[in-house]
PDB file of N, CA and C in Angstrom:
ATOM      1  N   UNK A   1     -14.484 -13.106 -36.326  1.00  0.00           N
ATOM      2  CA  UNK A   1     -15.171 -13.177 -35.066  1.00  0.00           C
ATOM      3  C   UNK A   1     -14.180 -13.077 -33.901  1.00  0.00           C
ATOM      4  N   UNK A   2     -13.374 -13.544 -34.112  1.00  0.00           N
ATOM      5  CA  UNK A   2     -11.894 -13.703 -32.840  1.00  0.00           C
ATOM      6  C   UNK A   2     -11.258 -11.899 -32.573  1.00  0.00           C
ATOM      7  N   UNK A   3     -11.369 -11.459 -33.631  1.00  0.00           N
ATOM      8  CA  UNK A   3     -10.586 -10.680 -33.619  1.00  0.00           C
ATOM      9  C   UNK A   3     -12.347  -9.583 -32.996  1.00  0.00           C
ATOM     10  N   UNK A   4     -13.226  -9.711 -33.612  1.00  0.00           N
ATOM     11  CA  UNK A   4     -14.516  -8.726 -33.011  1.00  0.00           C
ATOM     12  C   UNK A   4     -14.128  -8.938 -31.419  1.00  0.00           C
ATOM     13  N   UNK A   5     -14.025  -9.944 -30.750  1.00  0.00           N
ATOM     14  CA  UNK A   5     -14.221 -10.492 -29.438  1.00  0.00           C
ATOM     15  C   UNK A   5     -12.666  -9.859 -28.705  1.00  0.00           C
ATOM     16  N   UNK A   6     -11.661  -9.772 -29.673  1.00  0.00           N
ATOM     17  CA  UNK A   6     -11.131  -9.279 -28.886  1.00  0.00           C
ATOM     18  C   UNK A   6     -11.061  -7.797 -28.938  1.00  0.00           C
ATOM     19  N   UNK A   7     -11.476  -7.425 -29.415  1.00  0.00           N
ATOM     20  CA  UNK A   7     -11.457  -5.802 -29.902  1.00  0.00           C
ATOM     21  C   UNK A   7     -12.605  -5.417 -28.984  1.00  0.00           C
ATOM     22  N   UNK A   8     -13.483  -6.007 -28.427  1.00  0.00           N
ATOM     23  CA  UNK A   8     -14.209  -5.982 -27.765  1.00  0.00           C
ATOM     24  C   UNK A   8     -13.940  -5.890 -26.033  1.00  0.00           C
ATOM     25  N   UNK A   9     -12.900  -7.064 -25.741  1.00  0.00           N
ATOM     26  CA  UNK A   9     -12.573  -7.553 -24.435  1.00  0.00           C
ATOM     27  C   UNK A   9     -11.472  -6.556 -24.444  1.00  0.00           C
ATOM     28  N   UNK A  10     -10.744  -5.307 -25.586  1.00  0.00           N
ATOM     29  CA  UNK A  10      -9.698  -4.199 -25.151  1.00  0.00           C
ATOM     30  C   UNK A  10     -10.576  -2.873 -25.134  1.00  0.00           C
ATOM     31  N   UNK A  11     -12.197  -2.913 -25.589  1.00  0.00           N
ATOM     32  CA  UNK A  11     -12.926  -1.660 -25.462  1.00  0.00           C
ATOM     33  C   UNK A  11     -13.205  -1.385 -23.869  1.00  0.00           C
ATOM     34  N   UNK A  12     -13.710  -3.334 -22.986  1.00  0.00           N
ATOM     35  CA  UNK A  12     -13.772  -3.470 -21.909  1.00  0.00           C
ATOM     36  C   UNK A  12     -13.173  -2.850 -20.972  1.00  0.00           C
ATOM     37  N   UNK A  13     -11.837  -3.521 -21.212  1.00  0.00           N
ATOM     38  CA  UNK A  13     -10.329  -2.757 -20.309  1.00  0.00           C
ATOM     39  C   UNK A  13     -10.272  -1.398 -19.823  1.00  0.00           C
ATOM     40  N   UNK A  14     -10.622  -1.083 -21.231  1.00  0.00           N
ATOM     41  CA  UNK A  14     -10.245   0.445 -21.271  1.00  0.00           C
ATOM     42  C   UNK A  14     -11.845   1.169 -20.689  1.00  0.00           C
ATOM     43  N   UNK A  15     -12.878   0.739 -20.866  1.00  0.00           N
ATOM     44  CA  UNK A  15     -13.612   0.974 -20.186  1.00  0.00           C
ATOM     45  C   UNK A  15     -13.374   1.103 -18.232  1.00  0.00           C
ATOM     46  N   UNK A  16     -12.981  -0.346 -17.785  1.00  0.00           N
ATOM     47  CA  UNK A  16     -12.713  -0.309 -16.771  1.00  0.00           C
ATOM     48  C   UNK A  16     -11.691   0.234 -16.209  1.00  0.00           C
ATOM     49  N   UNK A  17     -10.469   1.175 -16.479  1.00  0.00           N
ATOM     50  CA  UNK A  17      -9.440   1.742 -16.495  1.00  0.00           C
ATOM     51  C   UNK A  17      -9.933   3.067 -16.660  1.00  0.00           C
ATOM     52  N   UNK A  18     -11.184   3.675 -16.895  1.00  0.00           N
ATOM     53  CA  UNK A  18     -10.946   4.692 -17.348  1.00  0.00           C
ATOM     54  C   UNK A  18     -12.375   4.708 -16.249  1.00  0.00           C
ATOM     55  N   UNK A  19     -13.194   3.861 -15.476  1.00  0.00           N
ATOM     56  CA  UNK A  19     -13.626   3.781 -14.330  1.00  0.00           C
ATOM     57  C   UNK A  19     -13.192   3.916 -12.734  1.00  0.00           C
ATOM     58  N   UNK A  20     -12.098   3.449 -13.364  1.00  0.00           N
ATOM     59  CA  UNK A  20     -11.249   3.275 -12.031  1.00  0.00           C
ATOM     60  C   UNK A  20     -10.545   4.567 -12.130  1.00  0.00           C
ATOM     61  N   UNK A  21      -9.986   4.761 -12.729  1.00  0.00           N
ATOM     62  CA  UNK A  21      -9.551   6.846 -12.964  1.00  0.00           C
ATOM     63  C   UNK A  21     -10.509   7.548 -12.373  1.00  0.00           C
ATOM     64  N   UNK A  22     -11.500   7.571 -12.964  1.00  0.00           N
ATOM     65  CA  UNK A  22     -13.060   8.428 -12.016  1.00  0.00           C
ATOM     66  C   UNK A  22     -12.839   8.300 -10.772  1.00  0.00           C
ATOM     67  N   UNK A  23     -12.930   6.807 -10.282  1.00  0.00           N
ATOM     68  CA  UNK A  23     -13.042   7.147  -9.159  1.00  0.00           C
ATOM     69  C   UNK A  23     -11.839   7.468  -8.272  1.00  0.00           C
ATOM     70  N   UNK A  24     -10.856   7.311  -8.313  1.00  0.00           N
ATOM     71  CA  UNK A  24      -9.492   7.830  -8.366  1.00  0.00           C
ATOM     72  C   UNK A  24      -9.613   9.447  -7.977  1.00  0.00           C
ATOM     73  N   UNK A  25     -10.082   9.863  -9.248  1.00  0.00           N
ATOM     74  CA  UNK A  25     -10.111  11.495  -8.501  1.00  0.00           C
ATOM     75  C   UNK A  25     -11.552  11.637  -8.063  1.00  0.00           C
ATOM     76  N   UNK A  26     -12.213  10.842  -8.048  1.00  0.00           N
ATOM     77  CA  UNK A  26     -13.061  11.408  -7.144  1.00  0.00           C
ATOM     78  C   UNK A  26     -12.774  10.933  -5.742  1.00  0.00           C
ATOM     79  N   UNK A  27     -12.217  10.356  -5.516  1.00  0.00           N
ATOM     80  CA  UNK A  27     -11.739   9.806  -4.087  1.00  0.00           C
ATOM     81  C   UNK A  27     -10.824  11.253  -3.942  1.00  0.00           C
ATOM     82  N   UNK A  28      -9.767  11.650  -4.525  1.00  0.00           N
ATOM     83  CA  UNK A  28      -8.915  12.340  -4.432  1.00  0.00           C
ATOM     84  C   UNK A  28      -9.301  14.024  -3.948  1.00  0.00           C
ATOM     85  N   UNK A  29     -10.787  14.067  -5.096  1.00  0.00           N
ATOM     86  CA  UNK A  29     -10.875  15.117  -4.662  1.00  0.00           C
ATOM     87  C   UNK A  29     -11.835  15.662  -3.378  1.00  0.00           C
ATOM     88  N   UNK A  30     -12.728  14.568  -3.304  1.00  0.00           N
ATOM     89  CA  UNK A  30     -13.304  14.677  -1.691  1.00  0.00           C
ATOM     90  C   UNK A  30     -12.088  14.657  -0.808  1.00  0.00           C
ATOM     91  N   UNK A  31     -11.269  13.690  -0.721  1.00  0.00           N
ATOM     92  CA  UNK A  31      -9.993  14.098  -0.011  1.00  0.00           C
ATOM     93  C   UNK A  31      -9.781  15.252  -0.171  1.00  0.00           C
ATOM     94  N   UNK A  32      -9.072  15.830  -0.724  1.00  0.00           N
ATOM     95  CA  UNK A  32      -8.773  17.276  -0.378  1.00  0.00           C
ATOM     96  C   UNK A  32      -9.541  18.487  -0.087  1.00  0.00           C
ATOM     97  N   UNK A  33     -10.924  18.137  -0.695  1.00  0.00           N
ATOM     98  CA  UNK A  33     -12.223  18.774   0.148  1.00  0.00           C
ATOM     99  C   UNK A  33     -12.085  18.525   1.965  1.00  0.00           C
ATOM    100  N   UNK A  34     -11.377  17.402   2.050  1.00  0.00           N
ATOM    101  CA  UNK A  34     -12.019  17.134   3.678  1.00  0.00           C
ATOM    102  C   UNK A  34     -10.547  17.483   4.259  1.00  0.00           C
ATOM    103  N   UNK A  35      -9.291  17.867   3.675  1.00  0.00           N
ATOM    104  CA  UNK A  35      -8.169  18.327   4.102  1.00  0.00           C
ATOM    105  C   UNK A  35      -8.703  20.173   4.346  1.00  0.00           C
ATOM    106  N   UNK A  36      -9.444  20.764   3.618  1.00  0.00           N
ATOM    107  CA  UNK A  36      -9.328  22.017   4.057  1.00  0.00           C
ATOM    108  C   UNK A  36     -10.877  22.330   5.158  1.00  0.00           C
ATOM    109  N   UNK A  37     -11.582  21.120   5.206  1.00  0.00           N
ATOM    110  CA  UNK A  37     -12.747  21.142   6.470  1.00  0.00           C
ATOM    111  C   UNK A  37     -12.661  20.058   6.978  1.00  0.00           C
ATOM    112  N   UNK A  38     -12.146  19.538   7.758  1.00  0.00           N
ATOM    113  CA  UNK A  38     -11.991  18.054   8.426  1.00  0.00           C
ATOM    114  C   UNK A  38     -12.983  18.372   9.507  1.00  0.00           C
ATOM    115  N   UNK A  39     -13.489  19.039  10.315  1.00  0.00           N
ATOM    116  CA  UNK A  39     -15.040  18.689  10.878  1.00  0.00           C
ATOM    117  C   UNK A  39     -15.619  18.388   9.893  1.00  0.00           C
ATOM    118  N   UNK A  40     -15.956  18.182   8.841  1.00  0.00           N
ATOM    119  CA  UNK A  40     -17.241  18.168   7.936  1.00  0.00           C
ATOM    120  C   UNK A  40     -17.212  16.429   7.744  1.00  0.00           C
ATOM    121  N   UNK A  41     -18.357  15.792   8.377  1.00  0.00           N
ATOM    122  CA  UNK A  41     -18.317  14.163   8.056  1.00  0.00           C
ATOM    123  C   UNK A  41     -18.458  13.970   6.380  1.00  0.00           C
ATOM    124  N   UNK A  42     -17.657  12.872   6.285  1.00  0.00           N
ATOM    125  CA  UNK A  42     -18.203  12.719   4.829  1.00  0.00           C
ATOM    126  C   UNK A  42     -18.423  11.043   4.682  1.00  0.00           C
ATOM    127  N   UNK A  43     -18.541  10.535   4.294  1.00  0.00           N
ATOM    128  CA  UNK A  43     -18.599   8.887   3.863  1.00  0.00           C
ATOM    129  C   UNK A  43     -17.563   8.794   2.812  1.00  0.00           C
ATOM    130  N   UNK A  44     -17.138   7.691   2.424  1.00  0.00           N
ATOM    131  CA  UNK A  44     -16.347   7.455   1.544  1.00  0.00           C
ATOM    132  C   UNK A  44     -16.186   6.104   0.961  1.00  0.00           C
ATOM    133  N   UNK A  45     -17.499   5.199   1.226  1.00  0.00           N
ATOM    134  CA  UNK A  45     -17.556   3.893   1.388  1.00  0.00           C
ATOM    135  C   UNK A  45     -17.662   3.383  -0.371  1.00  0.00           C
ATOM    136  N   UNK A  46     -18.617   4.572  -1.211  1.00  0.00           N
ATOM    137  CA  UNK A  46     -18.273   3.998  -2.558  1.00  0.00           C
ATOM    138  C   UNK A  46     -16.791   4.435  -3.458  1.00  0.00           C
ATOM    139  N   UNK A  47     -16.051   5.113  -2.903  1.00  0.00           N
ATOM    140  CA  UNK A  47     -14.945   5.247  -3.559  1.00  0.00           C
ATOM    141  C   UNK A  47     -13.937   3.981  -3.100  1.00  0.00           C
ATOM    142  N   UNK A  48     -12.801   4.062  -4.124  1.00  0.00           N
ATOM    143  CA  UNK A  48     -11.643   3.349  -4.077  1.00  0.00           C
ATOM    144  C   UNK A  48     -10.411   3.909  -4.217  1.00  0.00           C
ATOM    145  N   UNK A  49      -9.474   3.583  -3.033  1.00  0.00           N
ATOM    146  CA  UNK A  49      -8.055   4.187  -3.427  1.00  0.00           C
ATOM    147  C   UNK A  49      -7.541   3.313  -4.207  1.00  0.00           C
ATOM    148  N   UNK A  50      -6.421   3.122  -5.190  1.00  0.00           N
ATOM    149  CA  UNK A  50      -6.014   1.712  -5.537  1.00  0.00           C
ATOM    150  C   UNK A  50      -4.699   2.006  -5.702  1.00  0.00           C
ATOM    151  N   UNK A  51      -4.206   2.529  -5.146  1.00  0.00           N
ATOM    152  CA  UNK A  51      -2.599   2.856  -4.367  1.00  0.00           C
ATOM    153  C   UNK A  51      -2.448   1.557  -3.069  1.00  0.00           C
ATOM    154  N   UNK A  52      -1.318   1.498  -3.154  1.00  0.00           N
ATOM    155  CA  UNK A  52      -1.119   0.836  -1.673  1.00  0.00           C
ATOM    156  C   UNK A  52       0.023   1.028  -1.412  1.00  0.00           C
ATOM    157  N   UNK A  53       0.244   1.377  -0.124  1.00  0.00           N
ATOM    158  CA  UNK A  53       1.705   2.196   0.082  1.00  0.00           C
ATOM    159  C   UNK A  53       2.765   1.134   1.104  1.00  0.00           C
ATOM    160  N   UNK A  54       1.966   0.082   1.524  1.00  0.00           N
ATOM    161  CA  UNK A  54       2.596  -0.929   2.285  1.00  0.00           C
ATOM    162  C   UNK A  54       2.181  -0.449   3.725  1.00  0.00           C
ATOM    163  N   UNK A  55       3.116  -1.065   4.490  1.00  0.00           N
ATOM    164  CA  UNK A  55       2.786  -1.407   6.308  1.00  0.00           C
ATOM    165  C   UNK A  55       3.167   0.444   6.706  1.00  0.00           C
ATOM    166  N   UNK A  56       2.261   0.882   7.269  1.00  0.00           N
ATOM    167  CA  UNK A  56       2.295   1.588   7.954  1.00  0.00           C
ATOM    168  C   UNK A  56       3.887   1.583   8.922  1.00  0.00           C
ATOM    169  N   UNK A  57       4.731   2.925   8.956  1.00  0.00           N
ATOM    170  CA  UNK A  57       5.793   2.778   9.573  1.00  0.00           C
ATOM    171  C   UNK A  57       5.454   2.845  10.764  1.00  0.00           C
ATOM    172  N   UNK A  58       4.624   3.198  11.892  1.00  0.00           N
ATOM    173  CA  UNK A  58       4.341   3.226  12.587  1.00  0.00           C
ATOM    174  C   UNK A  58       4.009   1.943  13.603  1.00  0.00           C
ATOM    175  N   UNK A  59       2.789   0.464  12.457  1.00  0.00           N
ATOM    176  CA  UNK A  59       2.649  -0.198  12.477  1.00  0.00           C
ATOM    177  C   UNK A  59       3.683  -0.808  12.895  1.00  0.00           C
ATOM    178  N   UNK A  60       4.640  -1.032  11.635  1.00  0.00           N
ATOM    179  CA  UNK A  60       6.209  -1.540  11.119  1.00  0.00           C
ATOM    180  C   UNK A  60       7.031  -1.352  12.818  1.00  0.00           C
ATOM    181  N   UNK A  61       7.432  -0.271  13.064  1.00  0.00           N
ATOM    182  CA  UNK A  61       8.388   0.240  14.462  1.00  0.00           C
ATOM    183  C   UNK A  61       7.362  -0.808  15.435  1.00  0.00           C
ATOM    184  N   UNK A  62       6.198  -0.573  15.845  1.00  0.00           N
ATOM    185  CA  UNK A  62       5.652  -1.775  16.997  1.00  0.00           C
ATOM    186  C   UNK A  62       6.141  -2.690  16.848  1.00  0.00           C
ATOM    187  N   UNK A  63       5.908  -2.900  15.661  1.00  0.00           N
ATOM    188  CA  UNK A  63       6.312  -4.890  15.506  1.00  0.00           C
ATOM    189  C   UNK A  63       7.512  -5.124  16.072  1.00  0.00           C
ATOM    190  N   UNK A  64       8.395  -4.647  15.388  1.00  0.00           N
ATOM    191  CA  UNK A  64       9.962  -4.692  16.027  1.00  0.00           C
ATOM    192  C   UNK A  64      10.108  -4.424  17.178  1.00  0.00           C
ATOM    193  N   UNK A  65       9.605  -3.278  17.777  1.00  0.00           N
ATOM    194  CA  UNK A  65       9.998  -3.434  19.812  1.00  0.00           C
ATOM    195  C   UNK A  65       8.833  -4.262  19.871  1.00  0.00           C
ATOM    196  N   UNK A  66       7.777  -4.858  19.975  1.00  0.00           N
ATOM    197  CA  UNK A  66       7.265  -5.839  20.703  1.00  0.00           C
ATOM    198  C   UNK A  66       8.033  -7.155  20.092  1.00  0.00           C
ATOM    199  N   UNK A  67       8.867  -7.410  19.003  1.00  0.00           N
ATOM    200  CA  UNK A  67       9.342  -8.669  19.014  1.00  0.00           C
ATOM    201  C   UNK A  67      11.164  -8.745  19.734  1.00  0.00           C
ATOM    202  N   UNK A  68      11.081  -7.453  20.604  1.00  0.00           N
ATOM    203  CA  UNK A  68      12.448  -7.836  21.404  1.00  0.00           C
ATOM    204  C   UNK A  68      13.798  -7.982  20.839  1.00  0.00           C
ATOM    205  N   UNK A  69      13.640  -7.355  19.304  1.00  0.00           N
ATOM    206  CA  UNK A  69      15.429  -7.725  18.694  1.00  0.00           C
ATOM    207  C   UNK A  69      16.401  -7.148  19.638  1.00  0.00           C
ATOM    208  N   UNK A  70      17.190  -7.963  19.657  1.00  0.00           N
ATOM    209  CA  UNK A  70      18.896  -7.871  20.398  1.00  0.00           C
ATOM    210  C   UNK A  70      19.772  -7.852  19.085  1.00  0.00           C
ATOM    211  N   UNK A  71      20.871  -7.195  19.561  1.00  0.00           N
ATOM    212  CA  UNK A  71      22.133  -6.860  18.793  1.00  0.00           C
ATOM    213  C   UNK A  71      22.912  -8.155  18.008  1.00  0.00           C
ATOM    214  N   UNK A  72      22.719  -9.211  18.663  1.00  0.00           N
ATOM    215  CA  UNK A  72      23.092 -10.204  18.066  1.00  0.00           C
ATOM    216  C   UNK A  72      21.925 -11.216  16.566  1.00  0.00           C
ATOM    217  N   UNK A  73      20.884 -10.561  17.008  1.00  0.00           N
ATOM    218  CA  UNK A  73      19.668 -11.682  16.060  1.00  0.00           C
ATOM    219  C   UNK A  73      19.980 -11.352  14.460  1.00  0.00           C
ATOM    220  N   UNK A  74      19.568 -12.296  13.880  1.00  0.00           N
ATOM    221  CA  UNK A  74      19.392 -12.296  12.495  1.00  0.00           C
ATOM    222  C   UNK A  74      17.887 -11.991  12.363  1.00  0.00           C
ATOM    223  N   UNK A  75      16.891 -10.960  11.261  1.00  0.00           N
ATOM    224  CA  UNK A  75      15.652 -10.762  11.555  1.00  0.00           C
ATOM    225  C   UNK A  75      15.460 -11.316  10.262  1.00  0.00           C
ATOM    226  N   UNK A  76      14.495 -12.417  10.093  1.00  0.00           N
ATOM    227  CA  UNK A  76      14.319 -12.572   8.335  1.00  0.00           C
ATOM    228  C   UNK A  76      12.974 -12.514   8.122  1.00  0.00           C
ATOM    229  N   UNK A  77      12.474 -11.625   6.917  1.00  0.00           N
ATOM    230  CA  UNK A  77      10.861 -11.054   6.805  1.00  0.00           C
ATOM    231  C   UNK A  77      11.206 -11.796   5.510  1.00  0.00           C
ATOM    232  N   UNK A  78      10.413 -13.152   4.770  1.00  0.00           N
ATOM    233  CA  UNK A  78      10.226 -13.887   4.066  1.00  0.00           C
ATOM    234  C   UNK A  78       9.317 -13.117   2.850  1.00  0.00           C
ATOM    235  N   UNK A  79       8.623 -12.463   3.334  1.00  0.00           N
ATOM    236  CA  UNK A  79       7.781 -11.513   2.678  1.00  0.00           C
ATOM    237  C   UNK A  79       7.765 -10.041   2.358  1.00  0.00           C
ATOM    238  N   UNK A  80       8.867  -9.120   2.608  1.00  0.00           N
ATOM    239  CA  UNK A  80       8.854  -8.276   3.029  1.00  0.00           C
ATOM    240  C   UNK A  80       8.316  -7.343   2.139  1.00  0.00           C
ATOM    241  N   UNK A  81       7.958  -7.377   0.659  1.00  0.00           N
ATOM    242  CA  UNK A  81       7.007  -6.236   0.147  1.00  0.00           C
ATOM    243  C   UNK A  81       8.120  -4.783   0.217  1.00  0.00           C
ATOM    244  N   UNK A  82       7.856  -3.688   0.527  1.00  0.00           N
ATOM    245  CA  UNK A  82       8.599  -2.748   0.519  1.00  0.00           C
ATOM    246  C   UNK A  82       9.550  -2.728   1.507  1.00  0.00           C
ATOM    247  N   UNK A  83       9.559  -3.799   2.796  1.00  0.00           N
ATOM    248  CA  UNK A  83      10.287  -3.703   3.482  1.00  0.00           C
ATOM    249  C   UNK A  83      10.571  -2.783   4.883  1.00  0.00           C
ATOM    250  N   UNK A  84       9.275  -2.241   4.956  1.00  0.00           N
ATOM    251  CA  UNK A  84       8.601  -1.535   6.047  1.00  0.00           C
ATOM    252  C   UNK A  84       9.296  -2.383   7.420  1.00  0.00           C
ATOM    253  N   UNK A  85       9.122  -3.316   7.811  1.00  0.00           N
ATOM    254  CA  UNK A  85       9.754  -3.977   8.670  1.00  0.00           C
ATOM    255  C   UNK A  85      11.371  -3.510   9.053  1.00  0.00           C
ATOM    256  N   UNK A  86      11.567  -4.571   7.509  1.00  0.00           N
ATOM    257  CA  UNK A  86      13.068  -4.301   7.907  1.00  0.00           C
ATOM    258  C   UNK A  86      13.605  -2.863   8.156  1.00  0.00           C
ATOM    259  N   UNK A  87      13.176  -1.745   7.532  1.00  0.00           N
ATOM    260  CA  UNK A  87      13.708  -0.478   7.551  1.00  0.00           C
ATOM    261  C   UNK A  87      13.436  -0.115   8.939  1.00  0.00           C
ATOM    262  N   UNK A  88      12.204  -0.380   9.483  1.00  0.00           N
ATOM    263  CA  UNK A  88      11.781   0.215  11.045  1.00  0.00           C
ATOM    264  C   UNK A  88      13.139  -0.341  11.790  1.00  0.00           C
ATOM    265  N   UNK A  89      12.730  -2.199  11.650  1.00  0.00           N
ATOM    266  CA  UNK A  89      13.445  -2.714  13.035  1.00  0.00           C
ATOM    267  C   UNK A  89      15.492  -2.116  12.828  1.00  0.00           C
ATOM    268  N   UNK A  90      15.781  -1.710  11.664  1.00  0.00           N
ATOM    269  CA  UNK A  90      17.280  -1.700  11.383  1.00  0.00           C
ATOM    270  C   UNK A  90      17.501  -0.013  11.771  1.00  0.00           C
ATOM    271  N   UNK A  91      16.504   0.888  11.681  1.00  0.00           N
ATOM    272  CA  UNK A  91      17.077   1.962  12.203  1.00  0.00           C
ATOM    273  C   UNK A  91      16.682   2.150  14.043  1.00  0.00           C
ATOM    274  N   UNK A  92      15.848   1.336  14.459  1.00  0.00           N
ATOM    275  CA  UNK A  92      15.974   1.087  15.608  1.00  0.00           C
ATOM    276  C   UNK A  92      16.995   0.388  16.597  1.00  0.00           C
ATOM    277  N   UNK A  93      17.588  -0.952  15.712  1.00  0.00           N
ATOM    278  CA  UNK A  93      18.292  -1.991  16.184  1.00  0.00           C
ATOM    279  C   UNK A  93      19.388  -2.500  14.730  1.00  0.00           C
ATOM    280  N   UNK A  94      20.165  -1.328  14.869  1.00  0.00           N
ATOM    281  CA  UNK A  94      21.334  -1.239  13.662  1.00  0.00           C
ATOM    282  C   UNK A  94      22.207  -2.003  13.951  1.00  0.00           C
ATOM    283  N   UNK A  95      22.624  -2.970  15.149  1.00  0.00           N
ATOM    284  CA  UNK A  95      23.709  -3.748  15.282  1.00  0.00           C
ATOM    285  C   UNK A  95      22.920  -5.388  14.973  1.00  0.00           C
ATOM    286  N   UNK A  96      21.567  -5.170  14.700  1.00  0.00           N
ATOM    287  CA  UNK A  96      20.854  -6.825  14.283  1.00  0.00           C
ATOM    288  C   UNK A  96      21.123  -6.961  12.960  1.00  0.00           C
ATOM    289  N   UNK A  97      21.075  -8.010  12.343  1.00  0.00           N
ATOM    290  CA  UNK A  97      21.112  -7.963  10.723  1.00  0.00           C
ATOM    291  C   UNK A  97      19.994  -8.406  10.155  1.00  0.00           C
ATOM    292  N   UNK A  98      19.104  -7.849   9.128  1.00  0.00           N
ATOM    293  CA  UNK A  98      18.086  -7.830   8.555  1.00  0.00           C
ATOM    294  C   UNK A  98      18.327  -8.522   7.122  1.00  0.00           C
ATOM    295  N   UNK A  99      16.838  -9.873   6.766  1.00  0.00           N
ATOM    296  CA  UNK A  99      17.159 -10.198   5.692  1.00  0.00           C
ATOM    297  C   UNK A  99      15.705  -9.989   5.306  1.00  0.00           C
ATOM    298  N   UNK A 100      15.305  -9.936   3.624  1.00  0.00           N
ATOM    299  CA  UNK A 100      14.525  -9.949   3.406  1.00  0.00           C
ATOM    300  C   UNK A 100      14.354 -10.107   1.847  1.00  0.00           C
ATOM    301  N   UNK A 101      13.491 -11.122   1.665  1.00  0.00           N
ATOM    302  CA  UNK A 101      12.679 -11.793   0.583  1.00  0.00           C
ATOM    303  C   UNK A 101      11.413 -11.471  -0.022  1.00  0.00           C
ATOM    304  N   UNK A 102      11.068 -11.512  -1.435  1.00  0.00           N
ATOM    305  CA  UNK A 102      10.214 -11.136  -1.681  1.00  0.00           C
ATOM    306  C   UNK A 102      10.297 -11.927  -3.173  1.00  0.00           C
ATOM    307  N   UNK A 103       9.068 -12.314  -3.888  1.00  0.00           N
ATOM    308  CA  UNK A 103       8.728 -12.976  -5.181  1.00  0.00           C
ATOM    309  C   UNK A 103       8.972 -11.820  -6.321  1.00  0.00           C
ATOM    310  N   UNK A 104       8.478 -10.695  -5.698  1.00  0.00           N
ATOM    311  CA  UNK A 104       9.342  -9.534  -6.928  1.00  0.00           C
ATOM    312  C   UNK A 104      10.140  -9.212  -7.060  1.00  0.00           C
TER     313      UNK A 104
END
């Protein structure tokens, strides 16, 4: 019985993995449908990307000129994930020193 249940809870998985693929390219490929007609509205509210690419560099560069680094500061991002931060504020403000932490 243990072993039915789990043979069961890896048919699941793979069920849901192979759901999430679908929608994967189907997200992907309306995307590139709407790259060669971008007037054309589309919705996109039941798909899922499940990529995540981190902080927007764009985002990332604001943060840093609205938080005023000077040449002398130490900047420490406790969290920094890919590090979007630090990379913005250090090629902006290369004489500050950047630290950054992360659980991975």
């Amino acid at each position: 019985e243990t072993l039915r249940a789990g043979q069961e809870e890896e048919q699941e998985e793979e069920e849901q993995e192979e759901e999430q693929e679908q929608h994967s390219r189907e997200w992907r490929q309306q995307r590139d449908e709407g790259d060669e007609d971008k007037n054309q509205n589309r919705q996109h509210s039941h798909l899922v990307n499940f990529k995540f690419s981190g902080l927007r560099s764009t985002v990332a560069a604001a943060m840093c000129n609205l938080a005023g680094i000077c040449s002398d500061d130490v900047v420490l991002d406790p969290a920094c994930g890919r590090g979007s931060i630090l990379l913005e504020g250090f090629m902006s403000h290369s004489a500050a020193q950047f630290v950054g932490l992360d659980s991975e």
